[in-house]
N, C-alpha and C. Protein backbone atom coordinates (compact mmCIF):
# COMPACT_ATOMS: atom_id res chain seq x y z
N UNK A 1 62.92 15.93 9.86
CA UNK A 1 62.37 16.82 10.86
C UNK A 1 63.02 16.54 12.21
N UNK A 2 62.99 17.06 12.80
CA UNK A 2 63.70 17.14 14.36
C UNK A 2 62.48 16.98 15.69
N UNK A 3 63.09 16.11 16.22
CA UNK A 3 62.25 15.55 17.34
C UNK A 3 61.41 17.01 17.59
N UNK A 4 61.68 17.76 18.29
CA UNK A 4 60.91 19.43 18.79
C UNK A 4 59.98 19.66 17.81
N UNK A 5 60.47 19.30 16.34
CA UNK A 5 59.16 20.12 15.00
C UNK A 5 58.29 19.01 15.30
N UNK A 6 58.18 17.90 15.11
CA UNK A 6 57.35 16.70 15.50
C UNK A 6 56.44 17.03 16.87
N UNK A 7 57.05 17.28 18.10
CA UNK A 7 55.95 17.26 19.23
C UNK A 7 55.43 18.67 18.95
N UNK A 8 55.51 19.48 18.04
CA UNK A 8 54.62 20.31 17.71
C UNK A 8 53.78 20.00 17.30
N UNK A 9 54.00 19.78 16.01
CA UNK A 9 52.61 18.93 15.26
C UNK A 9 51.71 18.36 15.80
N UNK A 10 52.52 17.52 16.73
CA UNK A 10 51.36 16.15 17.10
C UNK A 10 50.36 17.23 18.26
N UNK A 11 51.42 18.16 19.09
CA UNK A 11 50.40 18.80 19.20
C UNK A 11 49.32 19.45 19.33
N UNK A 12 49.73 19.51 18.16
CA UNK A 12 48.65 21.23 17.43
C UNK A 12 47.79 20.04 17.05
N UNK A 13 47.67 18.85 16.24
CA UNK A 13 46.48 18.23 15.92
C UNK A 13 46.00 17.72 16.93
N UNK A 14 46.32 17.50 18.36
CA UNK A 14 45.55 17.16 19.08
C UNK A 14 44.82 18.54 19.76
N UNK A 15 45.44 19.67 19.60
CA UNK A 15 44.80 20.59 20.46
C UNK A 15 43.74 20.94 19.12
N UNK A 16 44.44 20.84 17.73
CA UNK A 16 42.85 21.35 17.11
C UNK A 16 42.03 20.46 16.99
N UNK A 17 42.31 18.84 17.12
CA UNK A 17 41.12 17.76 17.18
C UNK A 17 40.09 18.33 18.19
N UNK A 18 40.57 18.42 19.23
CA UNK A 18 39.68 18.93 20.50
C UNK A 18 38.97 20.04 20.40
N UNK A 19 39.69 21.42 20.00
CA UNK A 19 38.54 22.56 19.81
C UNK A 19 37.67 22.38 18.30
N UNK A 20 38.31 21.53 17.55
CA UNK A 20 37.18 21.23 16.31
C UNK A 20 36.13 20.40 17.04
N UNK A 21 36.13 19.22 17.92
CA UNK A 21 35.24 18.17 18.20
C UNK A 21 34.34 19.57 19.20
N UNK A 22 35.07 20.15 19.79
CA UNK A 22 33.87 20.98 20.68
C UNK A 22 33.39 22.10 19.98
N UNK A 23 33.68 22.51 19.05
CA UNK A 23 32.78 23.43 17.79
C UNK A 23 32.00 22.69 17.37
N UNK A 24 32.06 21.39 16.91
CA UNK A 24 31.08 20.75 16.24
C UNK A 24 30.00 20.16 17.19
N UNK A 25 30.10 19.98 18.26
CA UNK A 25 29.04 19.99 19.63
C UNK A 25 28.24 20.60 19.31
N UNK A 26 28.92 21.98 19.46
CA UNK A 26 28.18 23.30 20.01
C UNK A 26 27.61 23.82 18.85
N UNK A 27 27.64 23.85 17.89
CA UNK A 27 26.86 23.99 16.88
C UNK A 27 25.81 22.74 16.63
N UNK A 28 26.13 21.46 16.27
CA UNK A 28 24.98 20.47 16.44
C UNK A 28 24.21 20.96 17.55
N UNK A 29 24.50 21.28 18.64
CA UNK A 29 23.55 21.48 19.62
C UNK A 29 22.68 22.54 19.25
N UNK A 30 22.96 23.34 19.01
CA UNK A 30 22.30 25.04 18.63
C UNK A 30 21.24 24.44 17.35
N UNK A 31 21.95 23.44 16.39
CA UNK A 31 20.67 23.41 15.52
C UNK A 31 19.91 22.43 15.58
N UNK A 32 20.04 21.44 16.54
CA UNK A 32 19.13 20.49 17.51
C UNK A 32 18.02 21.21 17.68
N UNK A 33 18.58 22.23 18.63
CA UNK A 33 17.51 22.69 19.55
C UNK A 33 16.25 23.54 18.78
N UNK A 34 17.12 23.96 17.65
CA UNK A 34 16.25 25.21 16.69
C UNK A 34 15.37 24.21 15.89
N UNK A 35 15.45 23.09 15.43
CA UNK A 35 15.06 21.64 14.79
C UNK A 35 13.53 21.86 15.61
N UNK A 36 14.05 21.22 16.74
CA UNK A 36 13.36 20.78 17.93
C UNK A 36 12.06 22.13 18.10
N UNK A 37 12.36 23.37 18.12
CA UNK A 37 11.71 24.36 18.55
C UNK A 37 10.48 24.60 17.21
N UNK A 38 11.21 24.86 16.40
CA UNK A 38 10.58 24.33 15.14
C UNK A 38 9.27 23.89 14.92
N UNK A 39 9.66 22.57 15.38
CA UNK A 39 8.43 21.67 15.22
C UNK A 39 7.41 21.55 16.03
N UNK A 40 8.12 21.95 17.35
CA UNK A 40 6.69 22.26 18.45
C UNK A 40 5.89 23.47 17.96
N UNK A 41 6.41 24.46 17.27
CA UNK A 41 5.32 25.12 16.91
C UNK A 41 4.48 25.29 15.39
N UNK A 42 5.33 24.42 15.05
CA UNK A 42 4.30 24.30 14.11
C UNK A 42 3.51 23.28 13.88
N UNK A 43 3.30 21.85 15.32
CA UNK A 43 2.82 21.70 15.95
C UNK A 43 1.29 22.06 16.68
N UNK A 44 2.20 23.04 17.26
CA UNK A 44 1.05 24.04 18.11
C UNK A 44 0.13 24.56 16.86
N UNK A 45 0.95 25.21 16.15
CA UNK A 45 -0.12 25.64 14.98
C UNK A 45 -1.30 24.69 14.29
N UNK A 46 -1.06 23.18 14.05
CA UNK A 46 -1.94 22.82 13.17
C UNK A 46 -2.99 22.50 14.47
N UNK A 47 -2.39 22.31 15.77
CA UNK A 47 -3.58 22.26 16.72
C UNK A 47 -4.47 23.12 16.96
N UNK A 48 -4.07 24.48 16.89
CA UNK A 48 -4.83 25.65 16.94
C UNK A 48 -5.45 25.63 16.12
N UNK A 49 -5.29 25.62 14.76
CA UNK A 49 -6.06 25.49 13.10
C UNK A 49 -7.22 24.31 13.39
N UNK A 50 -7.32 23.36 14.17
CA UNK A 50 -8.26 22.32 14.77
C UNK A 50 -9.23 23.13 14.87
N UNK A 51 -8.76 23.47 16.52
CA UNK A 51 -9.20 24.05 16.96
C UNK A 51 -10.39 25.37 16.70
N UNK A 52 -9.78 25.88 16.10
CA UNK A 52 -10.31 26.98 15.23
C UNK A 52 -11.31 26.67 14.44
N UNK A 53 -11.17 25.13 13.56
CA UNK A 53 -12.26 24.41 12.67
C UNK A 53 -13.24 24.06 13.42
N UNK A 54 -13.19 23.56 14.40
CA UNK A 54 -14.39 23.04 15.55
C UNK A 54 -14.80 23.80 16.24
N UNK A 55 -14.37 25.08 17.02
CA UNK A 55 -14.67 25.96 17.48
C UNK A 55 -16.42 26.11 17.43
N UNK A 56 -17.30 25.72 18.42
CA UNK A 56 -18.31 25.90 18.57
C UNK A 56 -18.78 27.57 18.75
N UNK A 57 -17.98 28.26 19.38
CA UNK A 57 -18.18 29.73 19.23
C UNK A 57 -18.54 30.68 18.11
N UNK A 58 -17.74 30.09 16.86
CA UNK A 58 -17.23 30.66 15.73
C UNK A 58 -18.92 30.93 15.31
N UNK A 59 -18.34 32.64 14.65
CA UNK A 59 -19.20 33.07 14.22
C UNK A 59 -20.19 32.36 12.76
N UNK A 60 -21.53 32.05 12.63
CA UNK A 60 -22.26 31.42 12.02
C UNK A 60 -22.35 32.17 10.99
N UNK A 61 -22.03 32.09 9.51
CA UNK A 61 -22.38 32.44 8.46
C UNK A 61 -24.16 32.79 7.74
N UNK A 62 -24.45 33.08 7.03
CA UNK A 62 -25.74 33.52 7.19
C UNK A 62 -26.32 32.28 6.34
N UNK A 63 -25.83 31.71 5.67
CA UNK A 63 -26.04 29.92 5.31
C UNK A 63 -26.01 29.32 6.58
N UNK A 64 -25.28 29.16 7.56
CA UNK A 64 -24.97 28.64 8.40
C UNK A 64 -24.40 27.41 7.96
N UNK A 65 -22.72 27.32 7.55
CA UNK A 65 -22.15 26.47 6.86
C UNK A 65 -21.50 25.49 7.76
N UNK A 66 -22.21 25.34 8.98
CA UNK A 66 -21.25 24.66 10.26
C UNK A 66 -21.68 22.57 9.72
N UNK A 67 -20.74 22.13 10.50
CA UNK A 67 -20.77 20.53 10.12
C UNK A 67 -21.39 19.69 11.02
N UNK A 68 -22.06 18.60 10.73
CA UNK A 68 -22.36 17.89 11.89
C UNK A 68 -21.80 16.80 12.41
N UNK A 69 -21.91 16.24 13.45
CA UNK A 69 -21.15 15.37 14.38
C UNK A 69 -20.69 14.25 13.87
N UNK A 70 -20.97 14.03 12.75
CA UNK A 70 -20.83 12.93 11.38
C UNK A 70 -19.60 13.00 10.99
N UNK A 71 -19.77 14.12 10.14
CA UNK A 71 -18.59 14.86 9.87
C UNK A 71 -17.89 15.78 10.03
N UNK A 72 -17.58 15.95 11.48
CA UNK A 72 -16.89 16.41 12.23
C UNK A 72 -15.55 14.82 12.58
N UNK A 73 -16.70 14.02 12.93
CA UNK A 73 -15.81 12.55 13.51
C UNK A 73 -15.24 12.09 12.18
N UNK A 74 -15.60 12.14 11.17
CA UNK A 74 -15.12 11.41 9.96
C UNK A 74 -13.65 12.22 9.33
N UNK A 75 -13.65 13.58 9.68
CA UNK A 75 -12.64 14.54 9.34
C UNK A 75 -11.78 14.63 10.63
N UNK A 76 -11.94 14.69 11.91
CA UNK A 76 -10.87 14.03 12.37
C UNK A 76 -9.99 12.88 12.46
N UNK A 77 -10.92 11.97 11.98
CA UNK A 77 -10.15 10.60 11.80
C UNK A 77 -9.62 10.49 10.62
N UNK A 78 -9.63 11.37 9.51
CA UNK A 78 -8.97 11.36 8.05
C UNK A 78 -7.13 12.00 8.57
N UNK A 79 -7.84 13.39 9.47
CA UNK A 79 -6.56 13.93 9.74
C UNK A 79 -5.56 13.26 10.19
N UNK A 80 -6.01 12.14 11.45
CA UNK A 80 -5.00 11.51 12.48
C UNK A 80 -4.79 10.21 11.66
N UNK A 81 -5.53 9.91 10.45
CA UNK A 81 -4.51 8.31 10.49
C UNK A 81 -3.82 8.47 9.45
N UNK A 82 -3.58 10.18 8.77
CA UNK A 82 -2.49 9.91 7.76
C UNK A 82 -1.16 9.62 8.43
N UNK A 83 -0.11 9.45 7.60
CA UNK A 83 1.35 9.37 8.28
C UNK A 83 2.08 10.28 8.16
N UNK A 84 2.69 10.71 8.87
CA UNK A 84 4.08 11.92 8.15
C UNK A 84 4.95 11.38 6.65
């Protein structure tokens, strides 16, 4: 090969090392963030679903199937000390 075909090469792999390393950024980043977004809401969701269970407002069934403060405390503390 001839000196000139050589500083091509070298280059082209350094100019595509560089726009490959910054594609691969910019995509890790994009699915970071979508990761990340993700989980805050579904998150948000099982808090709302709490929420929703305790809800003192909530309309009373004609049994009136609501829980008492017993087990209300005993079912939150089942929820929070499982682990992921």
């Amino acid at each position: 090969m001839k000196e000139n075909e050589s500083n091509y090469l070298v280059s082209g792999l350094v100019i595509g090392g560089i726009l490959g390393a910054g594609l691969f950024i910019y995509l890790s980043s994009r699915f970071i963030s979508k990761t990340n977004k993700n989980r805050r809401e579904r998150k948000n969701k099982f808090y709302e679903g709490i929420d929703d269970i305790f809800d003192e407002s909530a309309k009373a069934t004609p049994n009136d199937t609501r829980i008492d403060k017993e087990t209300e405390d005993g079912i939150i503390d089942e929820l929070f000390s499982r682990t992921n």
